[in-house]
C-alpha atoms as a PDB file:
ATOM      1  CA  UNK A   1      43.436 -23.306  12.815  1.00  0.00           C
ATOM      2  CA  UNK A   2      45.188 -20.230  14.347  1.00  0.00           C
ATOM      3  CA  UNK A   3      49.059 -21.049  15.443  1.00  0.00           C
ATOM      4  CA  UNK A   4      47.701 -21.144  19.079  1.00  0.00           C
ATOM      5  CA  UNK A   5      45.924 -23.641  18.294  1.00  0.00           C
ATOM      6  CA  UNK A   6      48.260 -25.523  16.551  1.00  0.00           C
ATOM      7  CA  UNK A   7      50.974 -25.183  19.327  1.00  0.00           C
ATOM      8  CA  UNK A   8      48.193 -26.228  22.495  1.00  0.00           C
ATOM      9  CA  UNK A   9      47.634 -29.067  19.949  1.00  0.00           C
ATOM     10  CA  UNK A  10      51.297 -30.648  19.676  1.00  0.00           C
ATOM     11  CA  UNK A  11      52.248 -29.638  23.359  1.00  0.00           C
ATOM     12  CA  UNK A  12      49.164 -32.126  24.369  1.00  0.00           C
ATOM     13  CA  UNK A  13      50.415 -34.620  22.205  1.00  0.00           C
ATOM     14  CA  UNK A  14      54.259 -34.863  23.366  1.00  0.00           C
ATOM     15  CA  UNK A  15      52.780 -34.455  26.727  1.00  0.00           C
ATOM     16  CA  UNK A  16      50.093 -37.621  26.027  1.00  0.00           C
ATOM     17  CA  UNK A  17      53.107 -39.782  24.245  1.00  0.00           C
ATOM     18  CA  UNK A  18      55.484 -38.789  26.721  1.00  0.00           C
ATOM     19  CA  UNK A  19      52.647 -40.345  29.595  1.00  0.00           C
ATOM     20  CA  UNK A  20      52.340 -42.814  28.092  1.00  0.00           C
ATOM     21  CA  UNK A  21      55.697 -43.755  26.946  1.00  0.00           C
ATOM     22  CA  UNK A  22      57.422 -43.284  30.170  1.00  0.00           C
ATOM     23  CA  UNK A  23      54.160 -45.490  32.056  1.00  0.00           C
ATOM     24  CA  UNK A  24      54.961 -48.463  29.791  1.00  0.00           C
ATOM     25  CA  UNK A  25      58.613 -47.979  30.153  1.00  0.00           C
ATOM     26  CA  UNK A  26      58.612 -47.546  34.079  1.00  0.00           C
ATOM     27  CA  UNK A  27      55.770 -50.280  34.245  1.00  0.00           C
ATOM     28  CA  UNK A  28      58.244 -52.775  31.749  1.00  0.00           C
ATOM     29  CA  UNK A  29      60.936 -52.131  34.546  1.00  0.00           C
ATOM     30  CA  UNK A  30      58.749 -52.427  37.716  1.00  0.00           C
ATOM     31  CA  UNK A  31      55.976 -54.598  36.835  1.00  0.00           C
ATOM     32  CA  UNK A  32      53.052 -54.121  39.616  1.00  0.00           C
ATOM     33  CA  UNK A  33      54.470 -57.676  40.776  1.00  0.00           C
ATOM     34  CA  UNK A  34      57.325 -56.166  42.096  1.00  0.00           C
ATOM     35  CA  UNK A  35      55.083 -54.264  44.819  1.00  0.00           C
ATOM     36  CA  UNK A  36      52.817 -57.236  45.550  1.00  0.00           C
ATOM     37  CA  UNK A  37      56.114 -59.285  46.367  1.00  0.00           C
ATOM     38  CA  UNK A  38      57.659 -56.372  48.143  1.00  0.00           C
ATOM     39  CA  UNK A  39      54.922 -56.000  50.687  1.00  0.00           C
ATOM     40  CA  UNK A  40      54.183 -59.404  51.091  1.00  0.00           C
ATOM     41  CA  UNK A  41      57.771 -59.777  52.155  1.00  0.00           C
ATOM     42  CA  UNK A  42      58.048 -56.622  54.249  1.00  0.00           C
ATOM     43  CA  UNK A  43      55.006 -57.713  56.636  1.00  0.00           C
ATOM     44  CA  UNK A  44      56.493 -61.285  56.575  1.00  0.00           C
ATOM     45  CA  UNK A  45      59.451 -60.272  57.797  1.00  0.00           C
ATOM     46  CA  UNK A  46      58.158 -57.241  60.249  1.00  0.00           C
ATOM     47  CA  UNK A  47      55.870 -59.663  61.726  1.00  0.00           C
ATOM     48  CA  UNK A  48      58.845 -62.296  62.540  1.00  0.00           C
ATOM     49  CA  UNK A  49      60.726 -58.958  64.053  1.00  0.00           C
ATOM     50  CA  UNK A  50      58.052 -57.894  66.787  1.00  0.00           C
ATOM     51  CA  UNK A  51      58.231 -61.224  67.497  1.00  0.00           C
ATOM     52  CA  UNK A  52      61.730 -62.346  67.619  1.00  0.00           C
ATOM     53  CA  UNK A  53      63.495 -62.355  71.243  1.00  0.00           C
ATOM     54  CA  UNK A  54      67.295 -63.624  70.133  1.00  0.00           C
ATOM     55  CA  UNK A  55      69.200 -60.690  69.126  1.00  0.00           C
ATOM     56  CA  UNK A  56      71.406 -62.545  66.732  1.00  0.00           C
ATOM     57  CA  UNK A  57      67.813 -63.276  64.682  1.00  0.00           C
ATOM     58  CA  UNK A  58      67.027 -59.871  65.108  1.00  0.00           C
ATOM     59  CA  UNK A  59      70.396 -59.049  63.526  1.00  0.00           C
ATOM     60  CA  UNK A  60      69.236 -61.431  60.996  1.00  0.00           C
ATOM     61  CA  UNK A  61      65.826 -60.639  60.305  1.00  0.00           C
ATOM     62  CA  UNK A  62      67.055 -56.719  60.328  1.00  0.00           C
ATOM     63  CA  UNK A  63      69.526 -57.766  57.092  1.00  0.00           C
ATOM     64  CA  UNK A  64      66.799 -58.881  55.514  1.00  0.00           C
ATOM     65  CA  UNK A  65      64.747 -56.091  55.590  1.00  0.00           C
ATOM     66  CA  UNK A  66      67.362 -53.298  55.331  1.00  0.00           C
ATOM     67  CA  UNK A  67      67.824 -55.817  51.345  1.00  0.00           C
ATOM     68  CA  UNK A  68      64.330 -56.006  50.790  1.00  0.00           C
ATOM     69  CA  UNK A  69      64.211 -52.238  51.122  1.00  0.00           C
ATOM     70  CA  UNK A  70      67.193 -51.563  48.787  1.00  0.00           C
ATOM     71  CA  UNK A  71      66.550 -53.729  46.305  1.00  0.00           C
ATOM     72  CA  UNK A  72      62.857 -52.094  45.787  1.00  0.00           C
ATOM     73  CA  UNK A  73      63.883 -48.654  45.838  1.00  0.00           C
ATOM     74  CA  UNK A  74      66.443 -49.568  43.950  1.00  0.00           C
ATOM     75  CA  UNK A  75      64.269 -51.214  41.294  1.00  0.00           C
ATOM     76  CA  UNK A  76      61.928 -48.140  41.697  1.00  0.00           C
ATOM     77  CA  UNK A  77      64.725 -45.565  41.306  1.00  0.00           C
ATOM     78  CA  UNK A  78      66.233 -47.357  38.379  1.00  0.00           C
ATOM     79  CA  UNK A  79      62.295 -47.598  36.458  1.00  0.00           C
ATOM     80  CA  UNK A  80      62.145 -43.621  37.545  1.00  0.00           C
ATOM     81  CA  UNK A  81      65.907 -42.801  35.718  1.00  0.00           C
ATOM     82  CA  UNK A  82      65.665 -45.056  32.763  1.00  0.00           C
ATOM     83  CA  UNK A  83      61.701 -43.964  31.817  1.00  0.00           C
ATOM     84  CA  UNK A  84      62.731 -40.325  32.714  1.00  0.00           C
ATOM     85  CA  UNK A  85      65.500 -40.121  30.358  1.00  0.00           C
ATOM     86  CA  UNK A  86      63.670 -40.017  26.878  1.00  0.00           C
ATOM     87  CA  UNK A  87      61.501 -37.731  28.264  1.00  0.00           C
ATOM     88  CA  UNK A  88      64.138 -35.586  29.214  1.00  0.00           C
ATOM     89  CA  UNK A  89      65.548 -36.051  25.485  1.00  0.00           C
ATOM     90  CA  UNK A  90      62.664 -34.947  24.497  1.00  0.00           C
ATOM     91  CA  UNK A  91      62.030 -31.790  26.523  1.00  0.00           C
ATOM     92  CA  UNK A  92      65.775 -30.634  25.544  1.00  0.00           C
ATOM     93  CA  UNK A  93      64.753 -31.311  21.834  1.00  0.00           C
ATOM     94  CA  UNK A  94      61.502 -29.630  22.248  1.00  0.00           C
ATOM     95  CA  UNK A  95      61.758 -27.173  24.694  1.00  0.00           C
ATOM     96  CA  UNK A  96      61.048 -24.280  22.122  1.00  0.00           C
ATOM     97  CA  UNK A  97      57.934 -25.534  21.721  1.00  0.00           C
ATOM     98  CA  UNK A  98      57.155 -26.199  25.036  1.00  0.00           C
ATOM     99  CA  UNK A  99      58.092 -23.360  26.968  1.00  0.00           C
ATOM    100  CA  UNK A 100      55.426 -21.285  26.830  1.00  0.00           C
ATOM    101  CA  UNK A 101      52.601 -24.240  27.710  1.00  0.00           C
ATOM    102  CA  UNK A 102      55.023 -26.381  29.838  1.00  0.00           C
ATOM    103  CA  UNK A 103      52.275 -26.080  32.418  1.00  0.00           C
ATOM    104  CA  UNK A 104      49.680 -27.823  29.793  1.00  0.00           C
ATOM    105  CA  UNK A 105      52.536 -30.673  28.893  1.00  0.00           C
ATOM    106  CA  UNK A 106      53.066 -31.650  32.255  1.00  0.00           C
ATOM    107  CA  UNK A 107      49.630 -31.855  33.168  1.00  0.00           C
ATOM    108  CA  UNK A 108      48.458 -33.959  30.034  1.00  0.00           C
ATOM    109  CA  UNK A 109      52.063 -35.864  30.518  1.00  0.00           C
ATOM    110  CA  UNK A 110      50.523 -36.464  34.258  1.00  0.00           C
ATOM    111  CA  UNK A 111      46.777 -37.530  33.007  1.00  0.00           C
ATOM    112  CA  UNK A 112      48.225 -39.849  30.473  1.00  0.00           C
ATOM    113  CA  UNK A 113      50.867 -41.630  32.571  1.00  0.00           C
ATOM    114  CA  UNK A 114      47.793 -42.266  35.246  1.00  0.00           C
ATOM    115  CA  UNK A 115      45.594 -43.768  32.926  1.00  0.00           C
ATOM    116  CA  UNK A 116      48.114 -46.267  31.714  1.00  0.00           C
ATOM    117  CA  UNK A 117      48.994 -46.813  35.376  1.00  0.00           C
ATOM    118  CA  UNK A 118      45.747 -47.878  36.169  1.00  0.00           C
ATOM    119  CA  UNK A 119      44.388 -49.898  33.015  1.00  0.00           C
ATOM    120  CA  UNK A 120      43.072 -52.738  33.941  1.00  0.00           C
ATOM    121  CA  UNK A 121      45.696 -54.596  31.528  1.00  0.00           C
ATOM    122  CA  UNK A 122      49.104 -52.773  33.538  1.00  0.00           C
ATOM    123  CA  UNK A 123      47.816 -54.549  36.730  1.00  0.00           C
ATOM    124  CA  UNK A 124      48.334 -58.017  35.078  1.00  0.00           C
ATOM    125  CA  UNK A 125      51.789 -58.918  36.168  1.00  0.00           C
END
C-alpha cells in the first residue's frame, strides 16, 4: 500500500467513527421521541390558537408555545454542542492528518452519521 493509500484509508475511518460517534451521541441526547412529542404539541397548541377568541388565552396559549419552542431547540442545540465537541477534539488532534483530505472526512463523517440516523433501530424511542 502506497502512503496515499494509507492516509485516504485512516481519514475514512476517523471520518466513519466520528459519524457515527457523534449520531449515537446526538441521538442519546435527543432521542427521535423528542420530535414526535414536539410536534404533536406544537399542532395541539397552534390549533387551540387559530381558534382561541379571549386574548388573555391567547396570552396563554402564546407562553406555551414560545416554551415548547425553547425547550426543543434547546434540547437540539445542546445534542449539536455536546456530540460536536469530541469531534472537534478530534479534528484539533488530527488535523495533520486530515488537512489535505478534509473534503473526504467530512463527506464519509456525513454518510456515516446518516446511516445511523436512519437505522431502523435509532427510530425506536
Amino acid at each position: 500500500m502506497t502512503p496515499g493509500a494509507i492516509s485516504v484509508l485512516t481519514v475514512s475511518a476517523l471520518g466513519a467513527a466520528s459519524g457515527v460517534l457523534f449520531a449515537w451521541l446526538w441521538l442519546w441526547i435527543v432521542p427521535w421521541g423528542v420530535h414526535r412529542r414536539f410536534w404533536t404539541g406544537m399542532s395541539s397548541v397552534t390549533r387551540d390558537l387559530l381558534q382561541v377568541e379571549d386574548l388573555h388565552r391567547f396570552g396563554s396559549l402564546y407562553g406555551s408555545l414560545l416554551a415548547l419552542v425553547a425547550r426543543y431547540v434547546g434540547r437540539n442545540l445542546a445534542g449539536t454542542v455536546i456530540a460536536g465537541l469530541p469531534i472537534a477534539g478530534l479534528l484539533l488532534m488530527a488535523w495533520h492528518l486530515l488537512r489535505e483530505d478534509e473534503i473526504l472526512f467530512f463527506a464519509v463523517f456525513a454518510v456515516a452519521m446518516t446511516v445511523v440516523f436512519v437505522w431502523p433501530s435509532a427510530r425506536r424511542s
